[in-house]
C-alpha atoms as a PDB file:
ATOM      1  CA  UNK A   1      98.699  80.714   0.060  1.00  0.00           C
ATOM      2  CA  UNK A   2      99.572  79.523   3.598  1.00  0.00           C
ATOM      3  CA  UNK A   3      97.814  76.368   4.655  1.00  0.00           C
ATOM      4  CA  UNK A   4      97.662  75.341   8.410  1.00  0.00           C
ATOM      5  CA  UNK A   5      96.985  71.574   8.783  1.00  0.00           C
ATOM      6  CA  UNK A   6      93.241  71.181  10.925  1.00  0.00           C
ATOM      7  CA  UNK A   7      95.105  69.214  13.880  1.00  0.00           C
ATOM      8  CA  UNK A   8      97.681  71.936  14.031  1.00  0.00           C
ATOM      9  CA  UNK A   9      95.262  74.207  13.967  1.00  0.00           C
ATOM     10  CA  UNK A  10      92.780  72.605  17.100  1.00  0.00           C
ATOM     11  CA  UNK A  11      95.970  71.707  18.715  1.00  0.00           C
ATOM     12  CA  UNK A  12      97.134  75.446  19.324  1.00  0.00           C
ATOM     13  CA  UNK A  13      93.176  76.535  20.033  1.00  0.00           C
ATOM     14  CA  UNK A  14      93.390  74.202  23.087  1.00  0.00           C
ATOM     15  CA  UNK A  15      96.297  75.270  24.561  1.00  0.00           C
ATOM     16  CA  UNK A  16      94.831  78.883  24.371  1.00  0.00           C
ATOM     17  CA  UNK A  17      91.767  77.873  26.361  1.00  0.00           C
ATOM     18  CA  UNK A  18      94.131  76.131  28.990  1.00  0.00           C
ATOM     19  CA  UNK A  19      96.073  79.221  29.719  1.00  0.00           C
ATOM     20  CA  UNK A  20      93.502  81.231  30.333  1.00  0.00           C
ATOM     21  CA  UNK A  21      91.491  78.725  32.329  1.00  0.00           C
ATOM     22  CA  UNK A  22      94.608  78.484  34.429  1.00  0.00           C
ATOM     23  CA  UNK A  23      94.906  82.049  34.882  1.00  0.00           C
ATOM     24  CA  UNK A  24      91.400  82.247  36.104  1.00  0.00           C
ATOM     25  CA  UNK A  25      91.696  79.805  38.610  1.00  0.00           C
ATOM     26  CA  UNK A  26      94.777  81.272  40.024  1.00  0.00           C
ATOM     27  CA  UNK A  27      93.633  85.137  40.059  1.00  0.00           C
ATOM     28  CA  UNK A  28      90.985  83.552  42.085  1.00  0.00           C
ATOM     29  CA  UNK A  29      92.607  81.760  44.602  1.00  0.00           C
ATOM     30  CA  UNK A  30      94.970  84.689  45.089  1.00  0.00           C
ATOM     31  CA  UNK A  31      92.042  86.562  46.126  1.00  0.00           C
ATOM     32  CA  UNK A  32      90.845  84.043  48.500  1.00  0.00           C
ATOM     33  CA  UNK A  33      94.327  83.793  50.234  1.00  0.00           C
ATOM     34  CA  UNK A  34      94.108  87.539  50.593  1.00  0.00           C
ATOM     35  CA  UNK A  35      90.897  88.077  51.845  1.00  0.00           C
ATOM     36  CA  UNK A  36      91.838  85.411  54.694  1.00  0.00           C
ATOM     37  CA  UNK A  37      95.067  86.913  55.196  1.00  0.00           C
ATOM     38  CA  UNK A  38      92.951  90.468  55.657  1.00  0.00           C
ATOM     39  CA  UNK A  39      90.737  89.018  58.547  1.00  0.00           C
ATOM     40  CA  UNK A  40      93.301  87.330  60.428  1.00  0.00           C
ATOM     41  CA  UNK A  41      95.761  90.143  60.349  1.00  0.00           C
ATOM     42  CA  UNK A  42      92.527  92.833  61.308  1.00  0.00           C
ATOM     43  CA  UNK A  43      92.103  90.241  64.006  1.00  0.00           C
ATOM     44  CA  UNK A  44      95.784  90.514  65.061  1.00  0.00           C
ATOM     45  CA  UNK A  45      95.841  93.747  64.624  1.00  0.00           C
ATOM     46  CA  UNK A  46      92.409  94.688  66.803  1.00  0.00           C
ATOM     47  CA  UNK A  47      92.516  92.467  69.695  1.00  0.00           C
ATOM     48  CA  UNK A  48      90.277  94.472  71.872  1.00  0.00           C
ATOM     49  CA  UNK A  49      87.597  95.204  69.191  1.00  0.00           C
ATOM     50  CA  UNK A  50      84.366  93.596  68.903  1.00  0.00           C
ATOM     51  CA  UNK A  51      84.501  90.389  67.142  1.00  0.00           C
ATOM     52  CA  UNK A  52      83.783  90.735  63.513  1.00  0.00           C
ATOM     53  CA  UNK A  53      81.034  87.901  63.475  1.00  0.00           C
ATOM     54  CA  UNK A  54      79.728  88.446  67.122  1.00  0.00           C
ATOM     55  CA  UNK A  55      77.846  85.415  68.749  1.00  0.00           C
ATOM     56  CA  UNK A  56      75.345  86.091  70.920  1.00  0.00           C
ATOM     57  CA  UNK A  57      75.344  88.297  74.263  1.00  0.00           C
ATOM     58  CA  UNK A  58      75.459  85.834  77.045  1.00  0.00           C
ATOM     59  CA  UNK A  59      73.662  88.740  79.357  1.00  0.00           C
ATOM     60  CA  UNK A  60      70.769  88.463  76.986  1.00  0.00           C
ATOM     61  CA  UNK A  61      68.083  90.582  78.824  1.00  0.00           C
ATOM     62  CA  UNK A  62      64.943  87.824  80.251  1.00  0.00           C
ATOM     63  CA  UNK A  63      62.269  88.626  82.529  1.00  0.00           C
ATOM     64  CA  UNK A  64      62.680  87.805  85.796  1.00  0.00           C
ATOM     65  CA  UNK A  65      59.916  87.094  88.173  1.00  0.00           C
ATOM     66  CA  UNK A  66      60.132  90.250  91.490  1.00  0.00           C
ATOM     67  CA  UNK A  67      61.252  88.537  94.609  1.00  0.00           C
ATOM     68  CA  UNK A  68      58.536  87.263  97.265  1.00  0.00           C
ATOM     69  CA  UNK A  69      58.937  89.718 100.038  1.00  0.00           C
ATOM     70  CA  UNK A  70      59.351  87.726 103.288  1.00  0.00           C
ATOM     71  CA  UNK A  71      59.990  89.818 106.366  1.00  0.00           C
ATOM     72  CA  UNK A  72      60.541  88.462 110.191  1.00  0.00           C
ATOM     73  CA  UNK A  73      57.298  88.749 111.611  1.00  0.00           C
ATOM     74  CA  UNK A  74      57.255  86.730 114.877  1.00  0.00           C
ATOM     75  CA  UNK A  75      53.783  88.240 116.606  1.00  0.00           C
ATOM     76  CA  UNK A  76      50.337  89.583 115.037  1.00  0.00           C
ATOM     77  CA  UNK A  77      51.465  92.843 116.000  1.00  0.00           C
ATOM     78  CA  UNK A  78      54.199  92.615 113.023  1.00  0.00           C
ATOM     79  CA  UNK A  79      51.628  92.288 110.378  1.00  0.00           C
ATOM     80  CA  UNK A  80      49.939  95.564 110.060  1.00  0.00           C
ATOM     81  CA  UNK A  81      52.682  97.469 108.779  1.00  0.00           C
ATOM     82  CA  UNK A  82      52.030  94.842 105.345  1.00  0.00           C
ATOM     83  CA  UNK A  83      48.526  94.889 105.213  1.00  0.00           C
ATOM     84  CA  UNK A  84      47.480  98.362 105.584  1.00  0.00           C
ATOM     85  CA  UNK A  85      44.765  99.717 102.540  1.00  0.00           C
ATOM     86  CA  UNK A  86      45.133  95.797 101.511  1.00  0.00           C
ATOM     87  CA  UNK A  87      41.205  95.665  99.449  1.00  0.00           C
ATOM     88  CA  UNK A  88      39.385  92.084 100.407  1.00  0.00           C
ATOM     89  CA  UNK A  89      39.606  89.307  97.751  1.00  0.00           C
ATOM     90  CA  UNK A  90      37.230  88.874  95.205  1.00  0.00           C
ATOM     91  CA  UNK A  91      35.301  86.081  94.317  1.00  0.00           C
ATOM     92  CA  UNK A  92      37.478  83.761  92.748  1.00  0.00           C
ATOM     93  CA  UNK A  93      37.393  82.061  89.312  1.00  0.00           C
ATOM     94  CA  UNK A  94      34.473  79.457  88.693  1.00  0.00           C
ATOM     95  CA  UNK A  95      36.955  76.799  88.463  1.00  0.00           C
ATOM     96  CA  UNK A  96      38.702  77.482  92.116  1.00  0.00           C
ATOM     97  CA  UNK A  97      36.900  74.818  94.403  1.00  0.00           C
ATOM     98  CA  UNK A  98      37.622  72.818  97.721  1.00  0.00           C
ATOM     99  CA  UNK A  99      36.765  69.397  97.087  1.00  0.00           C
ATOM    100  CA  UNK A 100      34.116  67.840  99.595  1.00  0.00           C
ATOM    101  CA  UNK A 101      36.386  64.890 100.035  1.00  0.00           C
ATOM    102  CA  UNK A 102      36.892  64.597 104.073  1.00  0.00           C
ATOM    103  CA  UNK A 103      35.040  68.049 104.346  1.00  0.00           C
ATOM    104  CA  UNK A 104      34.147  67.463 107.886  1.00  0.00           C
ATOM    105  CA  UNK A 105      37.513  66.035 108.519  1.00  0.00           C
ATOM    106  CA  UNK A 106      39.255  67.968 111.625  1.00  0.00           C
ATOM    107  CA  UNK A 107      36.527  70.493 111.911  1.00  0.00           C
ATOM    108  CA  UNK A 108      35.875  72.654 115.064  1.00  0.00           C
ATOM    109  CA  UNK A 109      32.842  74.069 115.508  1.00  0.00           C
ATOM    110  CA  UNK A 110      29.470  73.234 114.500  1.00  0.00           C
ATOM    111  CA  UNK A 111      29.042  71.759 111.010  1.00  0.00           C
ATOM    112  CA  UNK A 112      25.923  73.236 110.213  1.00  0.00           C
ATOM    113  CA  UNK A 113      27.606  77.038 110.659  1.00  0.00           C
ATOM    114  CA  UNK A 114      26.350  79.149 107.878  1.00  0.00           C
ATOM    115  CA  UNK A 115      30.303  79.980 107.241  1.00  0.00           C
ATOM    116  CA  UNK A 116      33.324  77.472 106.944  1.00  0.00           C
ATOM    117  CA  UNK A 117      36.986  78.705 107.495  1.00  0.00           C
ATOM    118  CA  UNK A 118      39.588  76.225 105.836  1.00  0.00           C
ATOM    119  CA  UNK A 119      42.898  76.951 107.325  1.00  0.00           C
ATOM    120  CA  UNK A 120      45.795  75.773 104.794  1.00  0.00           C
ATOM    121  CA  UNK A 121      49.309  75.617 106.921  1.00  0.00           C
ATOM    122  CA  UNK A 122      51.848  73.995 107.885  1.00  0.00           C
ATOM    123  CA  UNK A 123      54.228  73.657 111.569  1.00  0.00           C
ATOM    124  CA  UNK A 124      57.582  74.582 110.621  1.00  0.00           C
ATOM    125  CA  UNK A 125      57.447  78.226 109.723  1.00  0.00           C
ATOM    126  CA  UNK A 126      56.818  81.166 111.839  1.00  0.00           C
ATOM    127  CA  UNK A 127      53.847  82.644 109.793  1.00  0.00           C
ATOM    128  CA  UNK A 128      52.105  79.499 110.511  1.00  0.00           C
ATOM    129  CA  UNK A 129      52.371  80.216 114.200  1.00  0.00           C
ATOM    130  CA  UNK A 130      51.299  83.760 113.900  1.00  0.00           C
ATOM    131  CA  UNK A 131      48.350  83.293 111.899  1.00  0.00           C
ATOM    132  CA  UNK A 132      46.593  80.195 113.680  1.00  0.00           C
ATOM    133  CA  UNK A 133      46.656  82.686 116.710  1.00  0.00           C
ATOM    134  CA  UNK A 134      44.994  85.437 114.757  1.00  0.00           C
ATOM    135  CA  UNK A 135      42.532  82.506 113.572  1.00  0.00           C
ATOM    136  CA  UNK A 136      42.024  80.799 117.315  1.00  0.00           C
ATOM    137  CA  UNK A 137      40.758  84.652 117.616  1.00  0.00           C
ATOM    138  CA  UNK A 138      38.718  85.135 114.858  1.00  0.00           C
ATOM    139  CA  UNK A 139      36.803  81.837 115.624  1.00  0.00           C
ATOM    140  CA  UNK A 140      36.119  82.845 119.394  1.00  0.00           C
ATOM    141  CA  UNK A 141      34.629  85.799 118.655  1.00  0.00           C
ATOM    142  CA  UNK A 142      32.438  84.239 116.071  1.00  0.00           C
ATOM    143  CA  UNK A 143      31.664  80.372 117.043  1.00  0.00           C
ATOM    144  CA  UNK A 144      28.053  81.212 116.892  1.00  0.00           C
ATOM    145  CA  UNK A 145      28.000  81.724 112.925  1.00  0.00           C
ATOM    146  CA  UNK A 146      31.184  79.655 111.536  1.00  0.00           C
ATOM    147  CA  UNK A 147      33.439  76.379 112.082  1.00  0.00           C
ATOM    148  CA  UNK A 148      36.848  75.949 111.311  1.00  0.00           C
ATOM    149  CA  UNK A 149      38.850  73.257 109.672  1.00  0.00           C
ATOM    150  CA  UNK A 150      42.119  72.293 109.170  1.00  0.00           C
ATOM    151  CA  UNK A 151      43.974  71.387 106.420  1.00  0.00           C
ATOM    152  CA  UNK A 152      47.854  70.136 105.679  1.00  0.00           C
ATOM    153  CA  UNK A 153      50.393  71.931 103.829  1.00  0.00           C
ATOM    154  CA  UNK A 154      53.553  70.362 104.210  1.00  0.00           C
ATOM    155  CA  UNK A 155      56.308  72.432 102.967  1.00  0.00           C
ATOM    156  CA  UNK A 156      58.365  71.083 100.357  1.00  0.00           C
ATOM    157  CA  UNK A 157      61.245  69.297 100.953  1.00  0.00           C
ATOM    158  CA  UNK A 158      60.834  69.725 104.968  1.00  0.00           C
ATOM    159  CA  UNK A 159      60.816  66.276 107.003  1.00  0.00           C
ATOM    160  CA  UNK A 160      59.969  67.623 110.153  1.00  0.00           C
ATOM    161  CA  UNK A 161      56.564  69.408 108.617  1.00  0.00           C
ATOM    162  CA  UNK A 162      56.285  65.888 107.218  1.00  0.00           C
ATOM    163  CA  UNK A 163      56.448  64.423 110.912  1.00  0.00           C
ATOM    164  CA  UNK A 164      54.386  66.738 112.868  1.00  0.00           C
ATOM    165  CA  UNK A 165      51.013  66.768 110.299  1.00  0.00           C
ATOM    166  CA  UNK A 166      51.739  62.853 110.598  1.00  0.00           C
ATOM    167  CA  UNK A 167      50.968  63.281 113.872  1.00  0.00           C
ATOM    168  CA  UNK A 168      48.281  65.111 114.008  1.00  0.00           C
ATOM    169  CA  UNK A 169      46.279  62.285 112.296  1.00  0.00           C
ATOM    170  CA  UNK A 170      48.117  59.810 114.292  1.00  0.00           C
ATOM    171  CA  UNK A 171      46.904  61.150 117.404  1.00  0.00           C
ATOM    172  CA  UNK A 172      43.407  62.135 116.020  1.00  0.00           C
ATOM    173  CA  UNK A 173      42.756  58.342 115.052  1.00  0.00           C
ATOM    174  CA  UNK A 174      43.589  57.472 118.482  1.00  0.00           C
ATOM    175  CA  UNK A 175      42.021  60.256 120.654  1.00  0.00           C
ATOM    176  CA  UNK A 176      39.845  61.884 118.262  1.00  0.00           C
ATOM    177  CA  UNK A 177      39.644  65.185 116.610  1.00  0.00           C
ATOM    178  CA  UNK A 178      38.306  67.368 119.766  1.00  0.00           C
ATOM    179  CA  UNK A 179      42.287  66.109 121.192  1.00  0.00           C
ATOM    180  CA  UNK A 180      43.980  66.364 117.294  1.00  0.00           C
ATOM    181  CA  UNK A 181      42.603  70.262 117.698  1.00  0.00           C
ATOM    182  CA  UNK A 182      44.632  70.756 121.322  1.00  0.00           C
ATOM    183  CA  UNK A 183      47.311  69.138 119.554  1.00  0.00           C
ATOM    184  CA  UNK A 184      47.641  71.481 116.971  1.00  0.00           C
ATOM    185  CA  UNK A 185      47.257  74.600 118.896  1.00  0.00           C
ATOM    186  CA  UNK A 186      49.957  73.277 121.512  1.00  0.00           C
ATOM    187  CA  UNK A 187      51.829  72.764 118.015  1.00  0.00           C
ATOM    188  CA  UNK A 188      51.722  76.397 117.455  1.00  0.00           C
ATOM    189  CA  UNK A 189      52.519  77.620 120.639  1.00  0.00           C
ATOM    190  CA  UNK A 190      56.265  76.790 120.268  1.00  0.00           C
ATOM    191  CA  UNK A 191      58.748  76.906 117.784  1.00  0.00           C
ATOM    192  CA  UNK A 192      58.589  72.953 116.083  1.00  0.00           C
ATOM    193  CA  UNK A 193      61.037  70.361 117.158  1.00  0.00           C
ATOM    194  CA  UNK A 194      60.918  66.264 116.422  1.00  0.00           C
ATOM    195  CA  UNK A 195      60.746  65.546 120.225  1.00  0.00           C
ATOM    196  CA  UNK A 196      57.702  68.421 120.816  1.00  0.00           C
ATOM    197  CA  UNK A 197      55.912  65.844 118.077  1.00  0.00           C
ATOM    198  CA  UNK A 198      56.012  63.280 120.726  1.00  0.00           C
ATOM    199  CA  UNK A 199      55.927  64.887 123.694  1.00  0.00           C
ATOM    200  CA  UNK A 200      53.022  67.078 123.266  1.00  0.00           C
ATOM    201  CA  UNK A 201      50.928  63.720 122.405  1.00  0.00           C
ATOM    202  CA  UNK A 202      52.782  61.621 124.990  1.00  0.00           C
ATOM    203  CA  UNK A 203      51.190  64.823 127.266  1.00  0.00           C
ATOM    204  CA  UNK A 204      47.625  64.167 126.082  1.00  0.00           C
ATOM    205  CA  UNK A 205      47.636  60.661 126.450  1.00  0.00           C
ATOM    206  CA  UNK A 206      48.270  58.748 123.304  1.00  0.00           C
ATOM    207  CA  UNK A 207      49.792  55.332 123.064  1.00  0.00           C
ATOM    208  CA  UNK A 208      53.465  56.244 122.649  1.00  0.00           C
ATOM    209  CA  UNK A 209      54.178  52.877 121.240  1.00  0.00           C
ATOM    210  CA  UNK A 210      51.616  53.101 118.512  1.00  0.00           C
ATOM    211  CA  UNK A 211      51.819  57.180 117.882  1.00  0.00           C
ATOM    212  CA  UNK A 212      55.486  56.770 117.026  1.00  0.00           C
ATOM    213  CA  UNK A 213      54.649  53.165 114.949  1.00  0.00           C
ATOM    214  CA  UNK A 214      51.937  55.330 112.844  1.00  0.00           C
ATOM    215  CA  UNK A 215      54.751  58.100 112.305  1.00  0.00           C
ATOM    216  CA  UNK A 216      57.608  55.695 110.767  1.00  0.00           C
ATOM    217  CA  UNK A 217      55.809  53.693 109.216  1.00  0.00           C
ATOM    218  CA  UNK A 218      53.669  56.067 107.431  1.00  0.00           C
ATOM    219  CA  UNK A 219      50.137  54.645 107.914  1.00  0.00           C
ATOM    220  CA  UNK A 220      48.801  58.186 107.819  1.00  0.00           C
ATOM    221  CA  UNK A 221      50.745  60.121 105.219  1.00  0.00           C
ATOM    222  CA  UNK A 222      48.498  59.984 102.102  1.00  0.00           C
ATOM    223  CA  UNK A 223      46.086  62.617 104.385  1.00  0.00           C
ATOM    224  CA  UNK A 224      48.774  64.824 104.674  1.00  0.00           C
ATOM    225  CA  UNK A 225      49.865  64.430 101.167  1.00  0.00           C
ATOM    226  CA  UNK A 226      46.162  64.560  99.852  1.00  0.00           C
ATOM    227  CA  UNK A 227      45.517  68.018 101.484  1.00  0.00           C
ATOM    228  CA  UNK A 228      48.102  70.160  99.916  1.00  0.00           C
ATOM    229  CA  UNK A 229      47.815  68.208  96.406  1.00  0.00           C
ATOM    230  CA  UNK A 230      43.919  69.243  95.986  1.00  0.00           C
ATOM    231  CA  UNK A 231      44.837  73.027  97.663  1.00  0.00           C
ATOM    232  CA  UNK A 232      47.133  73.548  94.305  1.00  0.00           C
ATOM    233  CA  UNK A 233      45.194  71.661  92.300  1.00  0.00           C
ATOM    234  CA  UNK A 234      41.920  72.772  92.788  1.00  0.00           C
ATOM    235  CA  UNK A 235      41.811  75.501  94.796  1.00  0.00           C
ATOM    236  CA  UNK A 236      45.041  77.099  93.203  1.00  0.00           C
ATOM    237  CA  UNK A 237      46.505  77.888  96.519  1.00  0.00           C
ATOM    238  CA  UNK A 238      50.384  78.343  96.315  1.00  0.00           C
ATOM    239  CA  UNK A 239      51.061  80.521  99.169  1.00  0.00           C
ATOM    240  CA  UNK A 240      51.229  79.203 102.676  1.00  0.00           C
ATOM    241  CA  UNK A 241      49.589  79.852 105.257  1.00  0.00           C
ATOM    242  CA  UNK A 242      46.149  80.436 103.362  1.00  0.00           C
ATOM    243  CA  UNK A 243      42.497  80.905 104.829  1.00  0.00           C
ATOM    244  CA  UNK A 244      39.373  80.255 102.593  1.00  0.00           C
ATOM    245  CA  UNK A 245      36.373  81.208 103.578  1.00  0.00           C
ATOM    246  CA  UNK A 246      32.866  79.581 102.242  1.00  0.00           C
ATOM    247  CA  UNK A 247      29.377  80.563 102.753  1.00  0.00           C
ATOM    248  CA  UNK A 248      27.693  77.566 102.725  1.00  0.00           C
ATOM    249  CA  UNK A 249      24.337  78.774 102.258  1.00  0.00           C
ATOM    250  CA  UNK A 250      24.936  80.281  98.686  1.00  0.00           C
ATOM    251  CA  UNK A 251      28.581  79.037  97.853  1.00  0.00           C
ATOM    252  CA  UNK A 252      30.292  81.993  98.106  1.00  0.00           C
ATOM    253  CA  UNK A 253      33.625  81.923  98.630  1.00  0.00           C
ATOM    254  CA  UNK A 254      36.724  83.880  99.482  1.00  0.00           C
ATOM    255  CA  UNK A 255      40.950  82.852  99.309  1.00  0.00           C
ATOM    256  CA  UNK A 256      42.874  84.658 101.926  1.00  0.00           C
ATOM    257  CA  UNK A 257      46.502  84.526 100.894  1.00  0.00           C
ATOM    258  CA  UNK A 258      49.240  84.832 103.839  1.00  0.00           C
ATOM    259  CA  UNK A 259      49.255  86.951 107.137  1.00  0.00           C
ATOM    260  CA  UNK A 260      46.411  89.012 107.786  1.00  0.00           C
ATOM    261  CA  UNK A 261      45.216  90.680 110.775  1.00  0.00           C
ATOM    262  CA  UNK A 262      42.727  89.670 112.741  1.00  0.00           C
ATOM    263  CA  UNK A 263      40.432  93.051 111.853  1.00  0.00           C
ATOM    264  CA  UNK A 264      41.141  91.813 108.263  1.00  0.00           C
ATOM    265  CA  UNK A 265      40.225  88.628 108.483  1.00  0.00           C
ATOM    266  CA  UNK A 266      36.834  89.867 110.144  1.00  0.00           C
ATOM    267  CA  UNK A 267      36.442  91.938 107.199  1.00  0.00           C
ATOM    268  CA  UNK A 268      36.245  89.423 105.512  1.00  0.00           C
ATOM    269  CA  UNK A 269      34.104  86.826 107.542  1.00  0.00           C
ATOM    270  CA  UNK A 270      31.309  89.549 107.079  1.00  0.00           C
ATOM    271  CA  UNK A 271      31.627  90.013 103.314  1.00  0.00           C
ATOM    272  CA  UNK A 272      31.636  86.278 102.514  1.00  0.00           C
ATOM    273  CA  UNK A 273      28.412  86.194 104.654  1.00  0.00           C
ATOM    274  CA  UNK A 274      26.727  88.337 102.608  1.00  0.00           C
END
């Protein structure tokens, strides 16, 4: 009978175990090394394919917002051609208000009309122009039942705009607003310039010295400022010019976004009055 020591016997076990460990390992790592070797020579070999982990697109597909239409319109006769079959605004949303701070404020007309018009504009742009003289219009032919008041709407970013609504209160706290009212429509009548700011009110007899003190050093500017905050804020008006139109017997009230004409705008004088 053949007897194997015990320690030989473990000894020889091991080393079995090891071999095949090691074997393992290295079938394994062969496989690695070839399955890298496999992408980078399909990369090599397919330069032009598509990647084979693709990030992604960079021309992802997002919703864009349509461009705001702007054409050249330079007289009322212009505006037509966009409003045609245009249906009259409804009554806005219960939270849409003006705010009665400095209601009367600028106001032509009587203030015991049954109808207020709030014009929202500013000097610098040529829809501005065209639509006060659609407005100057409206409000002749219909002093007897409404006033009209003016409101600030700087546009953003635009010194000059800045300058000229400046001096509208500069001039009305010197001459009053019957004079701050031919200042703005003498505003209008011309394309805006720094030196028509002063000359117009140099024209209707305001203290130079103090207009153009009022101006730079900004004694004024929270009124402008004021007026086209609570038009956004409160009244959600975004587009400039804008009309709104209030019946102040029953507190109805209609926004009038952009240029209308003035057969429009009548239109809608008589269904706010309602």
């Amino acid at each position: 009978m053949l007897y194997v020591p015990i320690e030989s016997g473990l000894s020889f076990t091991h080393m079995l175990d090891s071999a095949q460990r090691t074997r393992v390992w290295f079938t394994v790592a062969l496989c690695l090394l070839l399955i890298i070797a496999g992408y980078f020579f399909a990369e090599w070999l397919l330069p032009t394919s598509e990647p084979l982990h693709p990030t992604a697109s960079d021309d992802f597909p997002v919703p864009t917002l349509a461009p705001v239409v702007a054409p050249t319109i330079k007289d009322a006769n212009d505006i037509a051609q966009y409003t045609e079959d245009k249906p009259l605004p409804v009554k806005p949303d219960p939270t849409v208000f003006l705010r009665d701070e400095g209601q009367n404020h600028l106001l032509r007309g009587s203030a015991d009309a049954p109808v207020s018009l709030v014009e929202y504009a500013n000097f610098s742009g040529s829809y501005g122009r065209v639509m006060h003289g659609i407005l100057q219009k409206l409000f002749e032919a219909n002093a007897a039942t409404m006033n009209w008041k003016f409101r600030h709407y700087p546009a953003s970013n635009n010194a000059l705009d800045l300058v000229a609504g400046q001096g509208v209160e500069c001039l009305v706290q010197q001459l009053g607003e019957d004079t701050g009212w031919r200042y703005i429509d003498r505003l209008y009548a011309q394309e805006l310039t720094e030196a028509l700011v002063y000359s117009i009110a140099g024209d209707l007899g305001v203290d130079a010295e103090k207009f153009r003190t009022c101006i730079e050093k900004k004694e004024l500017m929270d009124i402008v400022l004021k007026d086209k905050f609570y038009a956004q804020a409160d009244a959600k008006i975004f587009v400039v010019p804008s009309s709104v139109f209030i019946n102040n017997r029953v507190s109805n009230m209609r926004v009038v976004e952009g240029l209308n004409t003035l057969e429009y705008m009548q239109a809608v004088l008589v269904d706010v009055s309602k």
